[in-house]
Protein backbone atom coordinates (compact mmCIF):
# COMPACT_ATOMS: atom_id res chain seq x y z
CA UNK A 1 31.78 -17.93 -12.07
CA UNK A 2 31.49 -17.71 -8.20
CA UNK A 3 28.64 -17.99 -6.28
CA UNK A 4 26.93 -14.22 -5.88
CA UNK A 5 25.79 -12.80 -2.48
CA UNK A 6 22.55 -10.49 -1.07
CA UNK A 7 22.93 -9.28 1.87
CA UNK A 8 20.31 -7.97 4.38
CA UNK A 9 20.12 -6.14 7.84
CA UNK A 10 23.41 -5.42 9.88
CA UNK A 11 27.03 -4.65 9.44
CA UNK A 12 27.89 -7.41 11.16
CA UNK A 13 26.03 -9.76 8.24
CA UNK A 14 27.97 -7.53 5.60
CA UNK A 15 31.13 -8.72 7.08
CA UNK A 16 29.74 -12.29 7.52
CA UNK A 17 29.16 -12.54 3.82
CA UNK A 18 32.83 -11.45 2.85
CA UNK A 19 33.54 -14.90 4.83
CA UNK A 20 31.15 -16.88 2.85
CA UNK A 21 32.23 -15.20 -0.25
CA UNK A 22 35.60 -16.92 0.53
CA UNK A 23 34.52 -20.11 1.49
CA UNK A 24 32.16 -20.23 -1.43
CA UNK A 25 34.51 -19.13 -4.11
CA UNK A 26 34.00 -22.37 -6.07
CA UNK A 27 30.81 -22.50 -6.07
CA UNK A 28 28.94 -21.47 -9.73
CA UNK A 29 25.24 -21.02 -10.64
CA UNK A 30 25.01 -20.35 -7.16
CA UNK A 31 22.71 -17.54 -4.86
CA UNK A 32 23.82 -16.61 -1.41
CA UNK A 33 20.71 -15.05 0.84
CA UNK A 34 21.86 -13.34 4.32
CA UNK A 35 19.14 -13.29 5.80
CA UNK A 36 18.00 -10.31 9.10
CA UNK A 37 15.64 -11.44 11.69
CA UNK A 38 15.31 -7.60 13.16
CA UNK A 39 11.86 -6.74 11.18
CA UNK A 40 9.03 -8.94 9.28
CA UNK A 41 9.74 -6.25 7.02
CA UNK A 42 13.44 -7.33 6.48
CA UNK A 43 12.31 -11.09 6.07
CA UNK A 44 9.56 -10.12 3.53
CA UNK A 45 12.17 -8.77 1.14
CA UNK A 46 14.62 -11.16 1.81
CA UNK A 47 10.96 -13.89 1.00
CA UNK A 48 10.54 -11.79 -1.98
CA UNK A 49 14.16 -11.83 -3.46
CA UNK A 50 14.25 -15.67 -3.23
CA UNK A 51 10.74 -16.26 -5.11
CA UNK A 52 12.39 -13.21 -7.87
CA UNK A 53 15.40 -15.26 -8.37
CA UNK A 54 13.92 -18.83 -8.39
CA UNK A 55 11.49 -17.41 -11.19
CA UNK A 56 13.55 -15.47 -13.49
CA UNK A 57 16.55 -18.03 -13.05
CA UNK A 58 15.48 -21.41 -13.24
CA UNK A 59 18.04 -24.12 -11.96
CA UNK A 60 20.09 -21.45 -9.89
CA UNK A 61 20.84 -22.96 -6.50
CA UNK A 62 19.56 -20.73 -3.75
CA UNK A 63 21.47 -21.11 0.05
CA UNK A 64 19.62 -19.42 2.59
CA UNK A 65 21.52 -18.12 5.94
CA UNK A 66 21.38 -15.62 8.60
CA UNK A 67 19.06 -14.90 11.11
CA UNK A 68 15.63 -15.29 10.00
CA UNK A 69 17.04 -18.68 8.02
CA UNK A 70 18.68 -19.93 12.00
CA UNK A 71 15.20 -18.64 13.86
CA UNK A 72 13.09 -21.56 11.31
CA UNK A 73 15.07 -23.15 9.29
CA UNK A 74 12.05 -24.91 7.65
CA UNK A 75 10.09 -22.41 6.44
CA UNK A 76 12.83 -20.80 4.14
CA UNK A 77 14.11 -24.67 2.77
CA UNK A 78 10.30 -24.55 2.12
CA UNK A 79 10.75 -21.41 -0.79
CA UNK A 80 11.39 -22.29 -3.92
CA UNK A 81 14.79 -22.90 -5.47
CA UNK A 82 16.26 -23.40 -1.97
CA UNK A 83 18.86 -26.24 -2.17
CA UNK A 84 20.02 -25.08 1.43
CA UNK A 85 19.76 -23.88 4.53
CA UNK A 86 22.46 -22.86 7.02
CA UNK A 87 22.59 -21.71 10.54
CA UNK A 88 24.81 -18.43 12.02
CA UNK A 89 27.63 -20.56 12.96
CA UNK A 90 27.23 -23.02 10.19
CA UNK A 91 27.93 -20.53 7.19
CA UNK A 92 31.40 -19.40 8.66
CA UNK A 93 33.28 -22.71 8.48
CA UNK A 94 34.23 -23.32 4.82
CA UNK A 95 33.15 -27.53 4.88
CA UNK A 96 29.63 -26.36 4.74
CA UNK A 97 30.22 -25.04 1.16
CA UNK A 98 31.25 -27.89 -0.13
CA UNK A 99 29.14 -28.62 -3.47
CA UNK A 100 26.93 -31.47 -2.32
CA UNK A 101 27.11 -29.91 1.84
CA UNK A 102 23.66 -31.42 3.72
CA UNK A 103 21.55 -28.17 5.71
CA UNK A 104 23.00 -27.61 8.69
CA UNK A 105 21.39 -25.33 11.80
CA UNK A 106 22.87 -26.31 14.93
CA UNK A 107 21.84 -24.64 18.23
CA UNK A 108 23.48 -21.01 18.01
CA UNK A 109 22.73 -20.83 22.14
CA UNK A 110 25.42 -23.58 22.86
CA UNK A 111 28.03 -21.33 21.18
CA UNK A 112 31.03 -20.22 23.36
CA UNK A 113 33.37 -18.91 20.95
CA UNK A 114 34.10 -16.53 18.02
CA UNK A 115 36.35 -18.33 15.01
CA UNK A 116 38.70 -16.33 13.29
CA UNK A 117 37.89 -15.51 9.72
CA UNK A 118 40.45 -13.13 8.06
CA UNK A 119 38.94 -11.04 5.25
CA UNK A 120 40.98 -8.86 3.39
CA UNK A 121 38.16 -6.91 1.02
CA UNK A 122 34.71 -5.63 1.12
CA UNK A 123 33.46 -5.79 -2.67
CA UNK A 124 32.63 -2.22 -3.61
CA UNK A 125 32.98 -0.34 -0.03
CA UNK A 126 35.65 2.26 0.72
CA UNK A 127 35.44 1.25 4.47
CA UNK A 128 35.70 -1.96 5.66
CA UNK A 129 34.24 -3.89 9.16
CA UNK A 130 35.97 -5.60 11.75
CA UNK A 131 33.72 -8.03 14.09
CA UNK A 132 34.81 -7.81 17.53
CA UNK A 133 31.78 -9.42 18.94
CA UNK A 134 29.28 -11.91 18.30
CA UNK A 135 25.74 -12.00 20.49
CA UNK A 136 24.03 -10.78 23.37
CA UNK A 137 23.26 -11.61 26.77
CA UNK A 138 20.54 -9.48 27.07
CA UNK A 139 16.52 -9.67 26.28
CA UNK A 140 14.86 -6.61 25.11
CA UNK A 141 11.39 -7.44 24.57
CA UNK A 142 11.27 -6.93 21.34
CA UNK A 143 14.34 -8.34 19.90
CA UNK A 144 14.55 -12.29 18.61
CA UNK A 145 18.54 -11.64 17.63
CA UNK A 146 19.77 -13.05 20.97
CA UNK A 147 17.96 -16.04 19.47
CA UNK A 148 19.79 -15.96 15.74
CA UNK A 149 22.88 -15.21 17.29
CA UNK A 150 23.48 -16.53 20.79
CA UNK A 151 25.43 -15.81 23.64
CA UNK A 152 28.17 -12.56 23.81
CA UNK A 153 31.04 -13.85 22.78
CA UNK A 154 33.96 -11.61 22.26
CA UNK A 155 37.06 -11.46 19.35
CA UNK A 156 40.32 -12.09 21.67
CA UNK A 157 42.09 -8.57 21.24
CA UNK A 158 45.61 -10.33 19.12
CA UNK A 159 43.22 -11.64 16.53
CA UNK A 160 41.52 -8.36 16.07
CA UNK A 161 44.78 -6.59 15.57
CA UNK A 162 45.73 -8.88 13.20
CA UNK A 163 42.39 -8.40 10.80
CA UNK A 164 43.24 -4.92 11.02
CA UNK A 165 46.16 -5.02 9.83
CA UNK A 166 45.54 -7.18 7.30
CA UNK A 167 42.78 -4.89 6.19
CA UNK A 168 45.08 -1.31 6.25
CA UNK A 169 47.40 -3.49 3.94
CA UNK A 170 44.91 -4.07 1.51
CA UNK A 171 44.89 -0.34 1.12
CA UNK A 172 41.52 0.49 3.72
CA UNK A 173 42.03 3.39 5.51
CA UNK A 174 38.88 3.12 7.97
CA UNK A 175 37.59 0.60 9.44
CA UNK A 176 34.31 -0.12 12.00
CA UNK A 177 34.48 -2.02 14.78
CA UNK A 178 31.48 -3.65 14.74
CA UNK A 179 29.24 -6.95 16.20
CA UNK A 180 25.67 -7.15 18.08
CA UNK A 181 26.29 -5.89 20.89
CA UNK A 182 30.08 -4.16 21.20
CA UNK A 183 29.62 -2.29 24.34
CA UNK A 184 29.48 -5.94 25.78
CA UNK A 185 33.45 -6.74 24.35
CA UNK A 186 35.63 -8.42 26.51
CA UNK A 187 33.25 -9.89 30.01
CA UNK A 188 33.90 -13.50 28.50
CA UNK A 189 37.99 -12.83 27.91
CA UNK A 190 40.47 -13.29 30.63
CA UNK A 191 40.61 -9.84 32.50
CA UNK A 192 37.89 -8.24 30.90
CA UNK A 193 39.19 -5.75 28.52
CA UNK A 194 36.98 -2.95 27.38
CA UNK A 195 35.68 -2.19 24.00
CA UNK A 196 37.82 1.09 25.08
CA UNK A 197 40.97 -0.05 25.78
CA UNK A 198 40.47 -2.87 22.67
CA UNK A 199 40.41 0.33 20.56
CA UNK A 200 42.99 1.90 22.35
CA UNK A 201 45.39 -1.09 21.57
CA UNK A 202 44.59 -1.52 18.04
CA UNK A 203 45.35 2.29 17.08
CA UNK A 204 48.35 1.93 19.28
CA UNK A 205 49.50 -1.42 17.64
CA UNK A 206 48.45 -0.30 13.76
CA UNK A 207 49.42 3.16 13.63
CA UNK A 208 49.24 3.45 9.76
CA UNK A 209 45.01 3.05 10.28
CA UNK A 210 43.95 6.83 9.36
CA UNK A 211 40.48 6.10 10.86
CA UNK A 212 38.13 4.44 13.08
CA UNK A 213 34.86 4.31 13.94
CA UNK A 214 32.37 2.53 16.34
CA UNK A 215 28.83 0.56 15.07
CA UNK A 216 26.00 0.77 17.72
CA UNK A 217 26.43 1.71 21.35
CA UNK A 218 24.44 0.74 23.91
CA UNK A 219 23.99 4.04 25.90
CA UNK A 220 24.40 2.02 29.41
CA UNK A 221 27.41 0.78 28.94
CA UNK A 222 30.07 3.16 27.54
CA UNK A 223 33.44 2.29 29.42
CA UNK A 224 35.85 4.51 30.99
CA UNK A 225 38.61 3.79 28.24
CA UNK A 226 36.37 4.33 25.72
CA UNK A 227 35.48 8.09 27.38
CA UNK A 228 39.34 8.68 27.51
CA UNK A 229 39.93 7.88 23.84
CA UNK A 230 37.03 9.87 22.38
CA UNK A 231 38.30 12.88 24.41
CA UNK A 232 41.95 12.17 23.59
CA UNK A 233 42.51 10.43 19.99
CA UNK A 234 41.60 12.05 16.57
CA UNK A 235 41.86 8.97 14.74
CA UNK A 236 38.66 7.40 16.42
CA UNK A 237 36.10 9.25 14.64
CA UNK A 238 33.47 12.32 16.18
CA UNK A 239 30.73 9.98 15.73
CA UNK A 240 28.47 8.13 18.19
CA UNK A 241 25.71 6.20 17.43
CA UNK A 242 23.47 5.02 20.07
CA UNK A 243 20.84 2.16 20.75
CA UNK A 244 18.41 4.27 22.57
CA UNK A 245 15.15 2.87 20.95
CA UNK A 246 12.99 5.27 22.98
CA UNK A 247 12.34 8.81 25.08
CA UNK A 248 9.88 8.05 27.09
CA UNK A 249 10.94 6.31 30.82
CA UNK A 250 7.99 3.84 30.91
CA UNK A 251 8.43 2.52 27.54
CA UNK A 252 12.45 2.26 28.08
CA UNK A 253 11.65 0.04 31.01
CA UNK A 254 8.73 -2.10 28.92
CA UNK A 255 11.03 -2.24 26.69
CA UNK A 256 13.68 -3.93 29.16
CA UNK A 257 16.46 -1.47 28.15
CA UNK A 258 19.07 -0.91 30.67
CA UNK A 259 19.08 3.14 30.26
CA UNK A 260 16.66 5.71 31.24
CA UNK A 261 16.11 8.90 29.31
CA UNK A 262 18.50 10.79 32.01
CA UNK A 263 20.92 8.43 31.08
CA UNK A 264 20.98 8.72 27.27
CA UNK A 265 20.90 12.54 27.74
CA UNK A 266 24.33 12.30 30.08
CA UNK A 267 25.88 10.21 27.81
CA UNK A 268 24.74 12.81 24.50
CA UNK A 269 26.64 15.65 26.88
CA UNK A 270 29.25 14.09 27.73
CA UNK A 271 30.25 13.15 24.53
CA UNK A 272 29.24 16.88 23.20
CA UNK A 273 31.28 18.15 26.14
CA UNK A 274 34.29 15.93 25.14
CA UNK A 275 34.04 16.72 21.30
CA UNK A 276 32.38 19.65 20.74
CA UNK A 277 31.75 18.73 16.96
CA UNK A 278 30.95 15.23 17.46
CA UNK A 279 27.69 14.01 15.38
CA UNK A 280 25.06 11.54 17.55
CA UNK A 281 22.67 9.21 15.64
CA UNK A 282 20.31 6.70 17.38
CA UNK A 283 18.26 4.46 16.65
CA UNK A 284 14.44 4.60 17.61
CA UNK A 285 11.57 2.73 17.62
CA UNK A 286 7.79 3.95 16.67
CA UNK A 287 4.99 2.74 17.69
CA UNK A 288 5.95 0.25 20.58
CA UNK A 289 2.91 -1.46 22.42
CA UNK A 290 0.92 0.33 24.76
CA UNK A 291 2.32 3.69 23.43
CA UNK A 292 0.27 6.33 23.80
CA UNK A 293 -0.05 9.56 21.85
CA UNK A 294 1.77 11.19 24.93
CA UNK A 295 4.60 8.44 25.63
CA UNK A 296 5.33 9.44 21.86
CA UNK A 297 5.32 12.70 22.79
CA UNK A 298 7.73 12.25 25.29
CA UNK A 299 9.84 10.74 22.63
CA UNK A 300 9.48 13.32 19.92
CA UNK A 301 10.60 15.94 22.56
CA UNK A 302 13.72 13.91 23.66
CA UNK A 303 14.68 13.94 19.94
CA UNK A 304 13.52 17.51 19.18
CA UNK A 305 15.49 18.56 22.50
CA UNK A 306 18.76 16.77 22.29
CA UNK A 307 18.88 17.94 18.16
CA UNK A 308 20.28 13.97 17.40
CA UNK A 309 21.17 14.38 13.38
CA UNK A 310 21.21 10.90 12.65
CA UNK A 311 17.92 8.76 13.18
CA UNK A 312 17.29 5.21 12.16
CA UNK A 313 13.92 4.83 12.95
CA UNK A 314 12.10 1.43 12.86
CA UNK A 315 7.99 1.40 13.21
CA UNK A 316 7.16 -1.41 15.68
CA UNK A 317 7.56 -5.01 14.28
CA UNK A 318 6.04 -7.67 15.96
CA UNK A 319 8.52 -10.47 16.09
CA UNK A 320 6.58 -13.98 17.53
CA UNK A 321 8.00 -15.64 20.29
CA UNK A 322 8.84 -11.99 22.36
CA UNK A 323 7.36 -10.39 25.32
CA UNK A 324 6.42 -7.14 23.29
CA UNK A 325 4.23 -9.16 20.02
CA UNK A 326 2.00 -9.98 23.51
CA UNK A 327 1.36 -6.24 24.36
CA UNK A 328 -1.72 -4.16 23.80
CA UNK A 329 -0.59 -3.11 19.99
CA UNK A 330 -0.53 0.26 18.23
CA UNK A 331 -2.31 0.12 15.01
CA UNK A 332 0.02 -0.05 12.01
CA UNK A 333 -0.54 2.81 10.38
CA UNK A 334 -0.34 4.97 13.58
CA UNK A 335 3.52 3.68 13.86
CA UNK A 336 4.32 4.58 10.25
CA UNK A 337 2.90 7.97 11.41
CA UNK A 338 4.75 8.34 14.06
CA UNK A 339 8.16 7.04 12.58
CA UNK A 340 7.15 9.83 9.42
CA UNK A 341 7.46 12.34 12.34
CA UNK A 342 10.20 11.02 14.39
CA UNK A 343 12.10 11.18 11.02
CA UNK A 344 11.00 14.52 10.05
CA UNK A 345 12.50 15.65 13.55
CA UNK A 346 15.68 13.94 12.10
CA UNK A 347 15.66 15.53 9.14
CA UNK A 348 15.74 19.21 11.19
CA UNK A 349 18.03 18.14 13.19
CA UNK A 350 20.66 17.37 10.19
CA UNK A 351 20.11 20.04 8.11
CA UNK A 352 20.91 22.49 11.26
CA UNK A 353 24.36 20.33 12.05
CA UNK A 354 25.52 20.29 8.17
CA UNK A 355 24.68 23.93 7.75
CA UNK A 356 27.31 24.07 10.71
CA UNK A 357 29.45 23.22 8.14
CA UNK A 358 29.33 25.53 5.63
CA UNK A 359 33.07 27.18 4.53
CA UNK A 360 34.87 24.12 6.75
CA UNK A 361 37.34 22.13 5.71
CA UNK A 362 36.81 18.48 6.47
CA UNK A 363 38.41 15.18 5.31
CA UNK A 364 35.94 12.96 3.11
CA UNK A 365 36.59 9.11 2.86
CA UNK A 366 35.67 9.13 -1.19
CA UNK A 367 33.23 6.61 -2.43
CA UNK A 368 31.75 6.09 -5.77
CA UNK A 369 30.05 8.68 -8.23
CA UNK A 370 31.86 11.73 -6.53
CA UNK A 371 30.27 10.73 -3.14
CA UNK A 372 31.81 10.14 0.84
CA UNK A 373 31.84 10.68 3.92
CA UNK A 374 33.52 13.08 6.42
CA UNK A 375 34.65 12.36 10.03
CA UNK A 376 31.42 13.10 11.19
CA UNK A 377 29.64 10.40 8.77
CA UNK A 378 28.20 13.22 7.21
CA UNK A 379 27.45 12.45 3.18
CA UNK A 380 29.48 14.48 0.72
CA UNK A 381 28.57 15.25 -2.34
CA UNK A 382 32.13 16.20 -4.23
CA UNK A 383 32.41 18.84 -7.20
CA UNK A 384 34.46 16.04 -9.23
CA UNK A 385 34.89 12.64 -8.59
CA UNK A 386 37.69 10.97 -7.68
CA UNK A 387 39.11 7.53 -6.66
CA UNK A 388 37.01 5.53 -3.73
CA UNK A 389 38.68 4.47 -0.74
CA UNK A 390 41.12 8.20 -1.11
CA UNK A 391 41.09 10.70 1.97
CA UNK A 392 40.46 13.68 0.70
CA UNK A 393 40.26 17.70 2.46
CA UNK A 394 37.43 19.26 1.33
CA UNK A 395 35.59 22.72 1.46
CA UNK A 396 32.44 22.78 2.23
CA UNK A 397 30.24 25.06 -0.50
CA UNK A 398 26.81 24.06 0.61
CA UNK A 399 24.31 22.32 2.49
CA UNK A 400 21.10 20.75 2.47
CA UNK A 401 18.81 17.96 4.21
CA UNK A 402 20.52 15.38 2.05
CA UNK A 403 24.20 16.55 3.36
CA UNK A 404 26.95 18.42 2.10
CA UNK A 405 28.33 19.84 -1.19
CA UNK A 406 32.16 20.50 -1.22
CA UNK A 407 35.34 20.80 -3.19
CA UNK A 408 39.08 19.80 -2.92
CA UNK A 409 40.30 22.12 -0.60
């Protein structure tokens, strides 16, 4: 029996753990935690999981890794059944999962490099990620991941190409580029490539990939290429989702974001403008320090006004060590309130844009239990089931908040 694997927070950790589930193939008896940093929520459950599995499964050996496990290393050896603890760059090289392999956490801020790490399947997923990017360079108040993942550095453009391939072979037919901070690709590779004209040269150089599609954006820094390929290319995806984190001007720039609200609404119509059908999410946070009821306000509008279907919205999580956890706070339960309604503004938002497409035909990527996606990451809900991973046209018989209802066209 091989060693198991729970993964929390990012995309970029899902693909991380179809590494270690590689490198750890030999190991039995054995309980892989990937840990996220983003949220004491995230680290609670990931806390909470550990003491579970310790208690209802005594002599299973517990390896702690990710974020929160590179941030303090000593705290989670300190849980019980923990037999080891391993940093962000630590957990990707397959001699640290040897049997009897020591902890090892090195300095994630001295890293200057991405290793290859060719996976060819994503247990249970009908899409599957490709990291093109590792850290950030930047410091958002709020944010400790700079911290659990280091520096940008960037997936040379051949060795991308090549896990795509690879991938498509193994029968995927859409992948998502995806890493910290994407938007950031190429300013540490010779010449500087784009994220844009990366994506341009992988559809060019795999032409049998059906689809593609982008993680997180950051909203200041979408390149020209990138522009020219959404307007231009119908196998990257009508779907943008954006880090804006905020509506409101004076909590953008407490924040230490690099956009303004004009920005992020420029960068909604141009893509609108481009691809008239294209779906925006963004994610949001509630509740920052020294919000007020009417820099929420200003927030709530932005959302209400710019009709953005998909929201993940975080209340406010004080992380220590960051400029924000030193801020005047909001109280707790006034950012759950306000995250409620930022979500309910969400939730009005998609309903209008899937009753849009009632009596359309779209193509769903087919998952499990008669459920996908279409291009639009809208969830289907299909009138029979049928195999996952399968692109499938689909008519569109009805809507509701949840998504769509359709059948084989």
């Amino acid at each position: 029996m091989s060693a198991e694997l729970l993964t929390f927070g990012c995309r970029l950790n899902t693909y991380e753990s179809e590494v270690m589930r590689g490198h750890a193939a030999g190991l039995a008896d054995t309980l892989i935690v990937n840990t996220c940093a983003v949220t004491a929520e995230a680290e609670r459950q990931a806390r909470q999981a550990i003491r579970r599995a310790a208690r209802e499964r005594p002599g299973l050996s517990i390896v702690v890794t990710g974020c929160a496990a590179q941030r303090d290393p000593a705290a989670w050896r300190a849980l019980p059944g923990v037999t080891r603890v391993l940093g962000n760059a630590e957990k990707l090289l397959a001699a640290h999962w040897a049997k009897d392999a020591p902890d090892a956490v090195s300095d994630i801020m001295t890293q200057r490099a991405v290793p290859a790490h060719p996976v060819t399947e994503f247990a249970g997923r009908a899409r599957a990620y490709v990291q093109v990017q590792q850290g950030c360079d930047h410091r958002c108040t709020f944010c400790v991941i700079p911290f659990g993942r280091g520096p940008s550095r960037s997936v040379p453009a051949g060795a991308v190409v090549t896990q795509a391939r690879a991938l498509v072979a193994s029968g995927y037919q859409e992948l998502v580029l995806t890493g910290v901070d994407i938007t950031s690709y190429g300013t540490d590779l010779p010449g500087r490539p784009s994220l844009g004209s990366l994506a341009r040269r992988l559809l060019a150089l795999v032409p049998e990939l059906a689809r593609l599609r982008l993680s997180s954006l950051d909203p200041a820094a979408i390149d020209e290429d990138l522009w020219r390929l959404l307007a231009g290319e119908p196998r990257l995806m009508p779907h943008l989702h954006l880090s804006l984190q905020a509506g409101s001007d004076l909590i953008l720039k407490r924040m230490k974001r690099r956009h303004l609200t004009a920005d992020a609404r420029a960068v909604i119509a141009r893509a609108r403008a481009l691809r008239p059908d294209i779906a925006i999410g963004a994610d949001l946070i509630a509740g920052f320090p020294t919000e007020t009821d009417a820099l929420f306000a200003e927030t709530l509008d932005f959302v209400r006004e710019s009709a953005i279907p998909y929201l993940h919205v975080f209340p406010y999580s004080e992380r220590p060590g960051t400029p924000a956890a030193r801020m005047p706070a909001v109280p707790v339960a006034e950012r759950r309130a306000r995250a409620g309604r930022l979500r309910a503004a969400g939730a009005e938002a998609a309903a209008a844009f899937f009753a849009a497409q009632l009596g359309r035909t779209v193509t769903v990527l087919t998952e499990r239990d008669g459920t996908g996606h279409s291009e639009h990451f809208a969830p289907v809900r299909l009138a029979a089931p049928h195999a996952p991973g399968r692109l499938l046209a689909a008519r569109v018989t009805g809507t509701d908040a949840r998504g769509l209802s359709a059948e084989a066209a």
